[in-house]
C-alpha atoms as a PDB file:
ATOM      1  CA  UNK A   1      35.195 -45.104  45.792  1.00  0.00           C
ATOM      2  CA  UNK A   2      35.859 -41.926  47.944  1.00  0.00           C
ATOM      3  CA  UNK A   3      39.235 -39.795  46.701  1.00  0.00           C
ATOM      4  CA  UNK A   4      40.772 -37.081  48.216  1.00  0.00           C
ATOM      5  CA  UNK A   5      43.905 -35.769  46.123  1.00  0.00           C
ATOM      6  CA  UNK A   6      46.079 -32.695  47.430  1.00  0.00           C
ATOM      7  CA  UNK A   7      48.060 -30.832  45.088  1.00  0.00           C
ATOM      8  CA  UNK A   8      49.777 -27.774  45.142  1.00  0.00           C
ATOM      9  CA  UNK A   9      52.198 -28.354  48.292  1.00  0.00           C
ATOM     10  CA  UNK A  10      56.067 -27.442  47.875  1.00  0.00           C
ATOM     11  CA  UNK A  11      59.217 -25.294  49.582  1.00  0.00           C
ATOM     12  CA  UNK A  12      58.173 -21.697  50.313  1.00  0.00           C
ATOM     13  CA  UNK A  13      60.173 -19.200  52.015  1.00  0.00           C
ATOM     14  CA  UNK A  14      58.817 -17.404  54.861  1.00  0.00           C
ATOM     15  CA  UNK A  15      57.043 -15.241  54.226  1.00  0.00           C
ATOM     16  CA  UNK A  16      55.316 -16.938  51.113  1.00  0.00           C
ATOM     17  CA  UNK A  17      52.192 -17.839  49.437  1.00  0.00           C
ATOM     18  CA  UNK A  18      50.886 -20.947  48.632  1.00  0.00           C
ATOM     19  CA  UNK A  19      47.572 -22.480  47.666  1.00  0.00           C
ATOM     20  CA  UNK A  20      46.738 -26.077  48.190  1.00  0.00           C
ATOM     21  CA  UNK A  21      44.066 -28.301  46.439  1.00  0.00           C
ATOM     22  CA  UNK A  22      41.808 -31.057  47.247  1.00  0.00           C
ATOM     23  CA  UNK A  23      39.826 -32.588  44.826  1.00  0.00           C
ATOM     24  CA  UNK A  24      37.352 -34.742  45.703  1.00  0.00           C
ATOM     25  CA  UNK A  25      35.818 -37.854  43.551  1.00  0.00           C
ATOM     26  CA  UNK A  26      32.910 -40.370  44.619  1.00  0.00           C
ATOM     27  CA  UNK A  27      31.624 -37.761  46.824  1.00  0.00           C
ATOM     28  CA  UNK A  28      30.171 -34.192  46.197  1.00  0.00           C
ATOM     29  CA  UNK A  29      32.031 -31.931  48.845  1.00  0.00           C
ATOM     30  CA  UNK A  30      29.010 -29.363  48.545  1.00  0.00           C
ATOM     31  CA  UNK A  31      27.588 -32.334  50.692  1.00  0.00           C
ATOM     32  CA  UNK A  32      29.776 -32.640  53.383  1.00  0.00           C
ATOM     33  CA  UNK A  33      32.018 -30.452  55.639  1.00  0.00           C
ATOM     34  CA  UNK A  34      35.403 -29.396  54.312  1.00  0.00           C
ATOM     35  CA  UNK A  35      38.533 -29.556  56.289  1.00  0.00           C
ATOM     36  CA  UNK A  36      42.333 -29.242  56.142  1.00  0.00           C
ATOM     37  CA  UNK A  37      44.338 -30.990  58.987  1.00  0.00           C
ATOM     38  CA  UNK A  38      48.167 -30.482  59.081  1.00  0.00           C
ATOM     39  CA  UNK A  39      51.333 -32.860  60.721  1.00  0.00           C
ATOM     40  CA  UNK A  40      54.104 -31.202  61.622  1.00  0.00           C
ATOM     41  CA  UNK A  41      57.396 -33.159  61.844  1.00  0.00           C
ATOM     42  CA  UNK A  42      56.936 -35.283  65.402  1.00  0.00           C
ATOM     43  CA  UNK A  43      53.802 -33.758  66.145  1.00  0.00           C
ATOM     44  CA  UNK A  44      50.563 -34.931  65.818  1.00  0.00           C
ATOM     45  CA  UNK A  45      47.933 -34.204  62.982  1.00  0.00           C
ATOM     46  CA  UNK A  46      46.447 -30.557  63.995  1.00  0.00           C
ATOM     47  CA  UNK A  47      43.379 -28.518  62.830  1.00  0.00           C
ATOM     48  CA  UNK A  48      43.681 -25.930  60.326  1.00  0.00           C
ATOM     49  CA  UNK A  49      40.497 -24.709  58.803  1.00  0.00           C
ATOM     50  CA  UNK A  50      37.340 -26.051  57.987  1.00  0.00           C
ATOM     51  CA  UNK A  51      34.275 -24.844  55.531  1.00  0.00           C
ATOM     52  CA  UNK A  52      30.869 -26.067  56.975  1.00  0.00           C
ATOM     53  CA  UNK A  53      28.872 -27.090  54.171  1.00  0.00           C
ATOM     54  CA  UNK A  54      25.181 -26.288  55.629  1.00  0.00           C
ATOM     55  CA  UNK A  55      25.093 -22.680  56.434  1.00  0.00           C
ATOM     56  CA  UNK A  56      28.647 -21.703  54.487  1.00  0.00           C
ATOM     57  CA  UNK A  57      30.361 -21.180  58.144  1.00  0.00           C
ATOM     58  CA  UNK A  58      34.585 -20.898  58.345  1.00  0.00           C
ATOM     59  CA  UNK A  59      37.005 -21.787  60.596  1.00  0.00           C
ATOM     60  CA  UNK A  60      40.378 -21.383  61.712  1.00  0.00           C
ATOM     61  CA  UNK A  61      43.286 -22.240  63.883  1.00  0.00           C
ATOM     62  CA  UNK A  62      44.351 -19.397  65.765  1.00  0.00           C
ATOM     63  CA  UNK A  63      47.714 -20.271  64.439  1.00  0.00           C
ATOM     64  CA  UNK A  64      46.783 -19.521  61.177  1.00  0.00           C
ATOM     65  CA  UNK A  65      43.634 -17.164  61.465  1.00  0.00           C
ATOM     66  CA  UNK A  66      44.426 -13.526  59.318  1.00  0.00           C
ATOM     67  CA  UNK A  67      46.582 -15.652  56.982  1.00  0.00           C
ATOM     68  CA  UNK A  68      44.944 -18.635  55.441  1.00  0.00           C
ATOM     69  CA  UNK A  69      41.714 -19.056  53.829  1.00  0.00           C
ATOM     70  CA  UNK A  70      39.612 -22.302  52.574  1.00  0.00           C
ATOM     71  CA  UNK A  71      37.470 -21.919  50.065  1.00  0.00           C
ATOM     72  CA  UNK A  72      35.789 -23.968  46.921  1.00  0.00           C
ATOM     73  CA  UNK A  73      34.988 -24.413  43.804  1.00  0.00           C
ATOM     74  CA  UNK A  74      31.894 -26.767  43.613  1.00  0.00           C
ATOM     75  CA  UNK A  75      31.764 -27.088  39.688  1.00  0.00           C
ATOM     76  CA  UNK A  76      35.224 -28.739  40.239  1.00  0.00           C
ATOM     77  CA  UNK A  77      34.615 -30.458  43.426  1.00  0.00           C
ATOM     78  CA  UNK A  78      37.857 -28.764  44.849  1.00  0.00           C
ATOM     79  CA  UNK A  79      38.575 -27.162  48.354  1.00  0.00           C
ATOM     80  CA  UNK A  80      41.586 -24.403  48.714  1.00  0.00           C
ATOM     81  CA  UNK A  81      43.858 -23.511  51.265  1.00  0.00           C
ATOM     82  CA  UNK A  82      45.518 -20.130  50.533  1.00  0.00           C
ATOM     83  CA  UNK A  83      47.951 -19.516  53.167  1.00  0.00           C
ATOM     84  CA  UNK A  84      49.659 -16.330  53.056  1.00  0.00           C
ATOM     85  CA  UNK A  85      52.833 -14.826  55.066  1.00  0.00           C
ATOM     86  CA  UNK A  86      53.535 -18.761  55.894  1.00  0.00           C
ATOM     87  CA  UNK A  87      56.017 -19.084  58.778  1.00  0.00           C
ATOM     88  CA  UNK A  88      58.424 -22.095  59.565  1.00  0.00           C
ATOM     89  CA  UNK A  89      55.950 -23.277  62.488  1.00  0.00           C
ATOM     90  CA  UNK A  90      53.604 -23.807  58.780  1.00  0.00           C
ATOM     91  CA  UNK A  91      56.066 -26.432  57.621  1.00  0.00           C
ATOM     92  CA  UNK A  92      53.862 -29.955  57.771  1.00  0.00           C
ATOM     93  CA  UNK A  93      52.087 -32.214  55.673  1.00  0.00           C
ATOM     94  CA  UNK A  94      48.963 -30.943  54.919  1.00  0.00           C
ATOM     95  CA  UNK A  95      45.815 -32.942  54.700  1.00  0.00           C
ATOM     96  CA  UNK A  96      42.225 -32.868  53.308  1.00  0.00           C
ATOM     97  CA  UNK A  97      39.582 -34.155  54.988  1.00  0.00           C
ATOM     98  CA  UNK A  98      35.593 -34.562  54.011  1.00  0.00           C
ATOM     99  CA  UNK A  99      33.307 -34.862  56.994  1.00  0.00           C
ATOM    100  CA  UNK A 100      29.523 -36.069  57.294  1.00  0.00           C
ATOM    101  CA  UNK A 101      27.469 -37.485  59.633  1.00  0.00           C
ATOM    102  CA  UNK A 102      28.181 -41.166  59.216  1.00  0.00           C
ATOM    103  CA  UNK A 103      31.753 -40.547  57.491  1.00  0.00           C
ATOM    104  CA  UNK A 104      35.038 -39.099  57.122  1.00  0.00           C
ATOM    105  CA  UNK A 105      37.568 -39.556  54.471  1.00  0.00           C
ATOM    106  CA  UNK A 106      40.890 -37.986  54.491  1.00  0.00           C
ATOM    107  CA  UNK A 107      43.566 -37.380  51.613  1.00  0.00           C
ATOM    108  CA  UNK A 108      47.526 -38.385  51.115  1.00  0.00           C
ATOM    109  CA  UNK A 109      48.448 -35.304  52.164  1.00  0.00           C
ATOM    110  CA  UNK A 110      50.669 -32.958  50.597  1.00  0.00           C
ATOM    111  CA  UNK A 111      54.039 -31.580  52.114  1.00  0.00           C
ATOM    112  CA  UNK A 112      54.820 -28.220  53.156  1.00  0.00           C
ATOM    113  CA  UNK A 113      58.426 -27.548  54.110  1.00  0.00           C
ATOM    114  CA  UNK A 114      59.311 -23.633  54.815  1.00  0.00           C
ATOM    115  CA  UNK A 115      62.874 -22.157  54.744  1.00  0.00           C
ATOM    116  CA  UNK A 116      63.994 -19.191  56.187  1.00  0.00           C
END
């Protein structure tokens, strides 16, 4: 059974740091295409950055490009967000997701909120 588990989510001020966790279990993420969605509160689920698996590739949201970065650790199956200089627009739930081919499993998410 596929599990996605986010960690690491919390109040920051602006202005902040934080690094969020996914670690994966019943799939190896070095296998599939790593991704971190976000909801903000009455909006829908939006794109945040991604780590293609087969050539090592990055993306980001404009919104967040300069300040976040995903990354992993494949000995412990775990994809990072850092996000740096976070801004109250950042304030969501963010989610993990693992993409393939033929699947895509997402996470629980892990909440965000930013004060001023």
């Amino acid at each position: 059974q596929v599990q996605l588990v986010e960690s690491g989510g919390g109040l920051v001020q602006t202005g902040g740091s934080l690094r969020l966790s996914c670690t994966a279990s019943g799939l190896t993420i070095n296998q599939y295409t790593m991704g971190w969605f976000r909801q903000p509160p009455g909006k829908d689920r939006e794109f945040v950055a991604a780590h293609i698996h087969k050539d090592g590739s990055t993306y980001y949201a404009d919104s967040v490009k300069g300040r976040c970065t995903i990354s992993r650790d494949i000995a412990k199956n775990t994809v990072y967000l850092q996000m740096n200089n976070l801004k109250l627009e950042d304030a969501a739930v963010y989610y993990c997701t693992a993409i393939s081919t033929s699947d895509q499993y997402w996470g629980q998410g892990t909440q965000v909120p930013v004060s001023s």
